[in-house]
C-alpha atoms as a PDB file:
ATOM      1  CA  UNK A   1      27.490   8.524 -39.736  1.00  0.00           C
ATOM      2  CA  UNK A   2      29.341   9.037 -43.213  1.00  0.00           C
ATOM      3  CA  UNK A   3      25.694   9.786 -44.750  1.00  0.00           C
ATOM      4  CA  UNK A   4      25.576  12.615 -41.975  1.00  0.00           C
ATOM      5  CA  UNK A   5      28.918  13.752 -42.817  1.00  0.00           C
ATOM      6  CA  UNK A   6      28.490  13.758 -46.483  1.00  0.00           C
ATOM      7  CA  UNK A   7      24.888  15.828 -45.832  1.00  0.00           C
ATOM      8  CA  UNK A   8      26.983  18.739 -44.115  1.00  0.00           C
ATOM      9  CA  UNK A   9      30.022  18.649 -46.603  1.00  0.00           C
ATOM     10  CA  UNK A  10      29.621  22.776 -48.147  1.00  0.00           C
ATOM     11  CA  UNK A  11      31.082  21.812 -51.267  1.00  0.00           C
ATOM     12  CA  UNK A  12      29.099  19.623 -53.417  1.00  0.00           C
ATOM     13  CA  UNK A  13      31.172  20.099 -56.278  1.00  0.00           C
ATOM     14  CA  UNK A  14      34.389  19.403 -55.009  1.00  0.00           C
ATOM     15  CA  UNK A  15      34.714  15.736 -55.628  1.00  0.00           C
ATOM     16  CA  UNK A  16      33.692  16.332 -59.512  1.00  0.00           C
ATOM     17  CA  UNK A  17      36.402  18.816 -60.134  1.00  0.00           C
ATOM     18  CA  UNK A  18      38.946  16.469 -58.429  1.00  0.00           C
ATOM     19  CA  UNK A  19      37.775  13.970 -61.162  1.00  0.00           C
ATOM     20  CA  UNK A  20      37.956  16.227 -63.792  1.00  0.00           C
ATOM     21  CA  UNK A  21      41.820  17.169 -62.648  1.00  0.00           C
ATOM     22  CA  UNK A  22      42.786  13.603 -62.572  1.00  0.00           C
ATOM     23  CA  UNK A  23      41.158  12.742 -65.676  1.00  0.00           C
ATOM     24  CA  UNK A  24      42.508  15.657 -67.836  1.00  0.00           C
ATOM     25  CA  UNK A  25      46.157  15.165 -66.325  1.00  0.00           C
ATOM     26  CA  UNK A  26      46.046  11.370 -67.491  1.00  0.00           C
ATOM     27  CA  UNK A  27      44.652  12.186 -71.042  1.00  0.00           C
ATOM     28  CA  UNK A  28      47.303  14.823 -71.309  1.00  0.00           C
ATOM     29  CA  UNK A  29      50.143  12.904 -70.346  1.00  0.00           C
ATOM     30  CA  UNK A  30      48.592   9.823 -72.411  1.00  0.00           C
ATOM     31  CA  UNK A  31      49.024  12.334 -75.713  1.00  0.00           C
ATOM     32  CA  UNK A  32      52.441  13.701 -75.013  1.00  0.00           C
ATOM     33  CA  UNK A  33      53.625  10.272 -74.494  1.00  0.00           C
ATOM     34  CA  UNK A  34      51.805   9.557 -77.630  1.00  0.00           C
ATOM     35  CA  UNK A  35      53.131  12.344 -79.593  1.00  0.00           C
ATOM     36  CA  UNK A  36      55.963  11.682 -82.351  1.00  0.00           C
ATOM     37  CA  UNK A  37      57.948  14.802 -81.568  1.00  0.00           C
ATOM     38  CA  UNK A  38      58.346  14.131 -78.481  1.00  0.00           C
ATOM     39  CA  UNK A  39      59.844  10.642 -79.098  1.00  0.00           C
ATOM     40  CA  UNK A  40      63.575  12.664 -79.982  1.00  0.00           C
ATOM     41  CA  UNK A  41      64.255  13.565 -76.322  1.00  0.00           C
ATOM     42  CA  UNK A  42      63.746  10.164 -74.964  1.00  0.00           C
ATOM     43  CA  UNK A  43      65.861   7.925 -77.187  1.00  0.00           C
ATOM     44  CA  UNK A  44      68.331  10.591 -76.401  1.00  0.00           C
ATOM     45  CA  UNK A  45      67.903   9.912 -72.956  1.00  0.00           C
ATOM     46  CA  UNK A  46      67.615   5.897 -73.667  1.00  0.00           C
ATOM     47  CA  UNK A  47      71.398   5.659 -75.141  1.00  0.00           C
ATOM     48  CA  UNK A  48      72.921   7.934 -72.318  1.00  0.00           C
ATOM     49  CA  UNK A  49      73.887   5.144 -70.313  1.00  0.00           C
ATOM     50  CA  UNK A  50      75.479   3.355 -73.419  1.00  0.00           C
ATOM     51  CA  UNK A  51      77.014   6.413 -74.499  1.00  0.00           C
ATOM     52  CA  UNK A  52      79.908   6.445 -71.845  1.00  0.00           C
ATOM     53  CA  UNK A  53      82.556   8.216 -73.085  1.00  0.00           C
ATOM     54  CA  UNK A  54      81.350   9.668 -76.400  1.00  0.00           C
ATOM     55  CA  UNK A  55      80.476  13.140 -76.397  1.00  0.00           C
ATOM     56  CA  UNK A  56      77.183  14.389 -79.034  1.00  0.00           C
END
């Protein structure tokens, strides 16, 4: 039944570009995260709760 299914399915290329989406969104969050500039903006965001009452 699924081999049916799968024979009839119009878009043969379909599943490949949902792989390529997923894998090019995971790289690309794997080198922002990796990225040294963007390291400022999150220790910012890391002290806020510790930073009660003092303005920057």
């Amino acid at each position: 039944m699924k081999q049916e299914l799968l024979a009839r399915f119009p878009w043969p290329w379909l599943p490949a570009l949902a792989l390529l989406i997923f894998f090019s969104f995971f790289m690309g969050l794997l080198i922002r995260l990796s990225l040294k500039s963007q390291q400022s903006p999150l220790t910012l965001a890391e002290r806020l709760p510790f930073d009660e009452g003092e303005k920057i």
